[in-house]
C-alpha atoms as a PDB file:
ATOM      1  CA  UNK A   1     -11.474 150.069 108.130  1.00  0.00           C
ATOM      2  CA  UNK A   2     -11.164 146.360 107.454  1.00  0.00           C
ATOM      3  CA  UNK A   3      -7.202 146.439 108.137  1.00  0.00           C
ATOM      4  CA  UNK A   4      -8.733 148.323 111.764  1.00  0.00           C
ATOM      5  CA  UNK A   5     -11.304 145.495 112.211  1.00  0.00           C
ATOM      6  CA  UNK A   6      -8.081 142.442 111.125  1.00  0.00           C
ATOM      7  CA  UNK A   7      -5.868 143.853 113.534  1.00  0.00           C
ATOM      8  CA  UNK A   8      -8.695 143.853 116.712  1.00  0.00           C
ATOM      9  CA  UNK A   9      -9.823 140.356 115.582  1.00  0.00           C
ATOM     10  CA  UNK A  10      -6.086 139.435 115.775  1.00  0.00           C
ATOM     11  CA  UNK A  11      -5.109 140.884 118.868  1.00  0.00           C
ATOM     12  CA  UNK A  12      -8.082 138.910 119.945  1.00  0.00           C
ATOM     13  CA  UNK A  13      -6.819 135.526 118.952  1.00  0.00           C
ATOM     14  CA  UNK A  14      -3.468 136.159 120.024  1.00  0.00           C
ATOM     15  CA  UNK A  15      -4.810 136.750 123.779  1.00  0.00           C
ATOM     16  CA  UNK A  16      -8.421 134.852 124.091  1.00  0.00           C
ATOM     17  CA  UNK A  17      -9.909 132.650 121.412  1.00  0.00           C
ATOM     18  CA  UNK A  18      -8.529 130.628 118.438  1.00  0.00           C
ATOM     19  CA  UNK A  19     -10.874 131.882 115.838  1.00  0.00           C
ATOM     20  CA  UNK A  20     -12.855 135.092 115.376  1.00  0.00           C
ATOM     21  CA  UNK A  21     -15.598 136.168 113.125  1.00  0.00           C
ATOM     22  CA  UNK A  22     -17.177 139.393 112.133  1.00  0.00           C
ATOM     23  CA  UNK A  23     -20.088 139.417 110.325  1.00  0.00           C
ATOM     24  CA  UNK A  24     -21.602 142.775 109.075  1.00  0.00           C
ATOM     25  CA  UNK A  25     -25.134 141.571 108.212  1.00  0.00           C
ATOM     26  CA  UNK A  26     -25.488 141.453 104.392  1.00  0.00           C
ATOM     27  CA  UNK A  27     -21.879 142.172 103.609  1.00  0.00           C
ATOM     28  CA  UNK A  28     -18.607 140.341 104.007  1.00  0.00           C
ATOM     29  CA  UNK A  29     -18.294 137.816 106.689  1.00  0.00           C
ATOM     30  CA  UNK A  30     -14.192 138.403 108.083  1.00  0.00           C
ATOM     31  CA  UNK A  31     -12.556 135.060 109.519  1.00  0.00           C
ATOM     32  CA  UNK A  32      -9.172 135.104 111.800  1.00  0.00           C
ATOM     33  CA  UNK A  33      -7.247 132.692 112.784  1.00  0.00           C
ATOM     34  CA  UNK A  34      -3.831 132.823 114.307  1.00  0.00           C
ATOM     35  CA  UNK A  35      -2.226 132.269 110.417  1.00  0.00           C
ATOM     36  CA  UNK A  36      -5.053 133.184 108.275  1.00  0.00           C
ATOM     37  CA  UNK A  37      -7.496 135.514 107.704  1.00  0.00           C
ATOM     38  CA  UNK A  38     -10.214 135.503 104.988  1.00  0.00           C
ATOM     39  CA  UNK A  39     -12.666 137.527 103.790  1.00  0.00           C
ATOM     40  CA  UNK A  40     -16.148 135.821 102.525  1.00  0.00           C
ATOM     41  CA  UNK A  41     -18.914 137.243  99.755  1.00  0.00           C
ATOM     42  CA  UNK A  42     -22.457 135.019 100.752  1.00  0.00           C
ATOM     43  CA  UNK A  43     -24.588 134.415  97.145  1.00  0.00           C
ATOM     44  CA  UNK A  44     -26.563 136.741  95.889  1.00  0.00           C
ATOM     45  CA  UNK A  45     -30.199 135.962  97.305  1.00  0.00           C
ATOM     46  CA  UNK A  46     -33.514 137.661  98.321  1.00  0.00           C
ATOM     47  CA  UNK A  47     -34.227 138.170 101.808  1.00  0.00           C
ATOM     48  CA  UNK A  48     -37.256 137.360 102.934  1.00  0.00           C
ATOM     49  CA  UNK A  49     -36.472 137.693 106.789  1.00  0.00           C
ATOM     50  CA  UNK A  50     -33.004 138.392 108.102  1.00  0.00           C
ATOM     51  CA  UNK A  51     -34.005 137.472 111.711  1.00  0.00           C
ATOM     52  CA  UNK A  52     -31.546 134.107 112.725  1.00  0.00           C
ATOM     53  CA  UNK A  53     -29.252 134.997 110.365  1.00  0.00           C
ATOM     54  CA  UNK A  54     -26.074 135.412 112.874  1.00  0.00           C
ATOM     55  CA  UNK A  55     -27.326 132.555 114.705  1.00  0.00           C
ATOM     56  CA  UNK A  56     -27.843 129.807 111.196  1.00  0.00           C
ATOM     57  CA  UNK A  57     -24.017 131.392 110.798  1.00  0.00           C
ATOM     58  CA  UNK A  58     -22.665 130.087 113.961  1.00  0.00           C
ATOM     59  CA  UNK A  59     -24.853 126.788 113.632  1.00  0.00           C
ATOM     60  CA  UNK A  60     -22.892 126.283 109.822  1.00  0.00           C
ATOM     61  CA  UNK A  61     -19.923 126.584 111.153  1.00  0.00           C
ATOM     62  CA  UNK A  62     -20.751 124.541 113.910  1.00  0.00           C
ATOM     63  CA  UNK A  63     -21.388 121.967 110.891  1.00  0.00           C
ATOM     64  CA  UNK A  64     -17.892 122.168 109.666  1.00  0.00           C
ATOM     65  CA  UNK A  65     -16.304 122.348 112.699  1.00  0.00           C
ATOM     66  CA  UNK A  66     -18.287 118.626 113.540  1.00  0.00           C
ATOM     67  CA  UNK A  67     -16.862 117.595 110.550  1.00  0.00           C
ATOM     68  CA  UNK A  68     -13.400 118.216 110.649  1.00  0.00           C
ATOM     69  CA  UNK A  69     -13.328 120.562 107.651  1.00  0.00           C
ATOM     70  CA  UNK A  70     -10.814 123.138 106.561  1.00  0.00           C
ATOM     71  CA  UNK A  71     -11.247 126.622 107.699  1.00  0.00           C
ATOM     72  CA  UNK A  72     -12.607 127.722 104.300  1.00  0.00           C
ATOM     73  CA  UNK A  73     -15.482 124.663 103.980  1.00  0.00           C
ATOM     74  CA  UNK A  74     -16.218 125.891 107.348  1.00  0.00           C
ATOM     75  CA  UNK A  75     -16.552 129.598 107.074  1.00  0.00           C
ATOM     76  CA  UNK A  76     -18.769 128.891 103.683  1.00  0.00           C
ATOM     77  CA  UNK A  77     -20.770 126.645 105.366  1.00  0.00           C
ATOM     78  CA  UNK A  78     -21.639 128.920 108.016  1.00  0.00           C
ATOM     79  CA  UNK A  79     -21.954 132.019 105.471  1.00  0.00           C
ATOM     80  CA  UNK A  80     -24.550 129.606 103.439  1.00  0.00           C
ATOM     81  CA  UNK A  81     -26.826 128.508 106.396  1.00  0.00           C
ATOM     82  CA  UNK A  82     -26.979 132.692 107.312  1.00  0.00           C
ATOM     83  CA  UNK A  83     -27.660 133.429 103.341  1.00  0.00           C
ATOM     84  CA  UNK A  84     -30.335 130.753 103.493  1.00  0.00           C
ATOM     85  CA  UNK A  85     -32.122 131.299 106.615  1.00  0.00           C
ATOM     86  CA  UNK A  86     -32.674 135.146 105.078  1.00  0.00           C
ATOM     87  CA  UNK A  87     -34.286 132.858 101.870  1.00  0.00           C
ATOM     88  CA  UNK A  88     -36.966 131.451 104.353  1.00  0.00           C
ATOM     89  CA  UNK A  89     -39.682 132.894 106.345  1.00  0.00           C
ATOM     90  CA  UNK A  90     -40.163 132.568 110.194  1.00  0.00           C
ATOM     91  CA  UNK A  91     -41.758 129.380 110.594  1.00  0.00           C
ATOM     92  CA  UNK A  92     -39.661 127.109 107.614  1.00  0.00           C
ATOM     93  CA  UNK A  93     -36.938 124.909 108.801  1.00  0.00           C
ATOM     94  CA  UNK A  94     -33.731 125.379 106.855  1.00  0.00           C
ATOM     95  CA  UNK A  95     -32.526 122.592 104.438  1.00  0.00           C
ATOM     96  CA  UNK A  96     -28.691 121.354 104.454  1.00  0.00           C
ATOM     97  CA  UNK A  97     -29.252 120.476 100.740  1.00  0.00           C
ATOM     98  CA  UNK A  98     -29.712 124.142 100.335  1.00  0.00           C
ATOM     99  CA  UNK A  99     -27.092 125.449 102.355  1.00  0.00           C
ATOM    100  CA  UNK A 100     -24.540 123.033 100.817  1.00  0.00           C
ATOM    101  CA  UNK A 101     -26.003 124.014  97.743  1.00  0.00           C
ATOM    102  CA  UNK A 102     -25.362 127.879  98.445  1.00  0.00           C
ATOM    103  CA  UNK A 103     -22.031 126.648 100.321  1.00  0.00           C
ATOM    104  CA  UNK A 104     -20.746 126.556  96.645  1.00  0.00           C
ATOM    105  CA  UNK A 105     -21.071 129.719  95.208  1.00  0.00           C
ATOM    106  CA  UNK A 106     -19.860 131.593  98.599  1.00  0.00           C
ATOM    107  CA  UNK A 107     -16.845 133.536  97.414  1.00  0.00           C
ATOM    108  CA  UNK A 108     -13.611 133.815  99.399  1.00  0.00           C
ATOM    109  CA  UNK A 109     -10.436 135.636  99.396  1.00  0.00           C
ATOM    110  CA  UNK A 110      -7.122 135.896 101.937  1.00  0.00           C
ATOM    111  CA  UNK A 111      -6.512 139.027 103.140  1.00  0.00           C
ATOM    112  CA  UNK A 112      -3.288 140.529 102.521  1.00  0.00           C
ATOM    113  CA  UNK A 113      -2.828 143.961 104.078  1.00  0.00           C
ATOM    114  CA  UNK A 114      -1.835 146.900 101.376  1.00  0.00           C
ATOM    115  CA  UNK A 115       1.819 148.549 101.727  1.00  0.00           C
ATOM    116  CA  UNK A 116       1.275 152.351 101.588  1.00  0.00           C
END
């Protein structure tokens, strides 16, 4: 399945958009870029309210996209703001301390497809 969901997100870079992401709620969060595809873990954390979640994502990668980081700051920055917006209930504001904080212990790996 996750060489199925590379190969759409590439074909869609290739044709439309320069960067795609697929997030699957609690689970992996799948970057692709024209060169590079990575796969990112968020921390482990208890959820309090998973509403916002997709959009604190887009707003941390907005971050590092502002700030002229590497794909990887970027993708963990946006993976942190979604793990810490679940941390917070409906009316608390989100803290960068805390999603720079979290930003650290996001996990990432490159993809590399498996020969059969």
């Amino acid at each position: 399945r996750l060489g199925e969901l590379v190969e759409v997100a590439r074909s869609l870079v290739k044709r439309y958009v320069k960067l795609v992401v697929v997030s699957g709620g609690k689970g992996e969060v799948l970057v692709v870029k024209k060169r590079e595809v990575i796969i990112l873990t968020p921390p482990s954390i208890k959820t309090l309210n998973p509403v916002g979640a997709g959009d604190a994502l887009v707003a941390g990668f907005a971050v590092g996209l502002l700030r002229g980081t590497g794909l990887e700051e970027m993708a963990s920055l946006g993976v942190a703001a979604g793990a810490a917006s679940v941390e917070k209930g409906r009316e608390e504001a989100l803290s960068l301390e805390r999603i720079e904080e979290l930003a650290k212990k996001v996990r990432y790996r490159r993809y590399s497809p498996r020969v059969s």
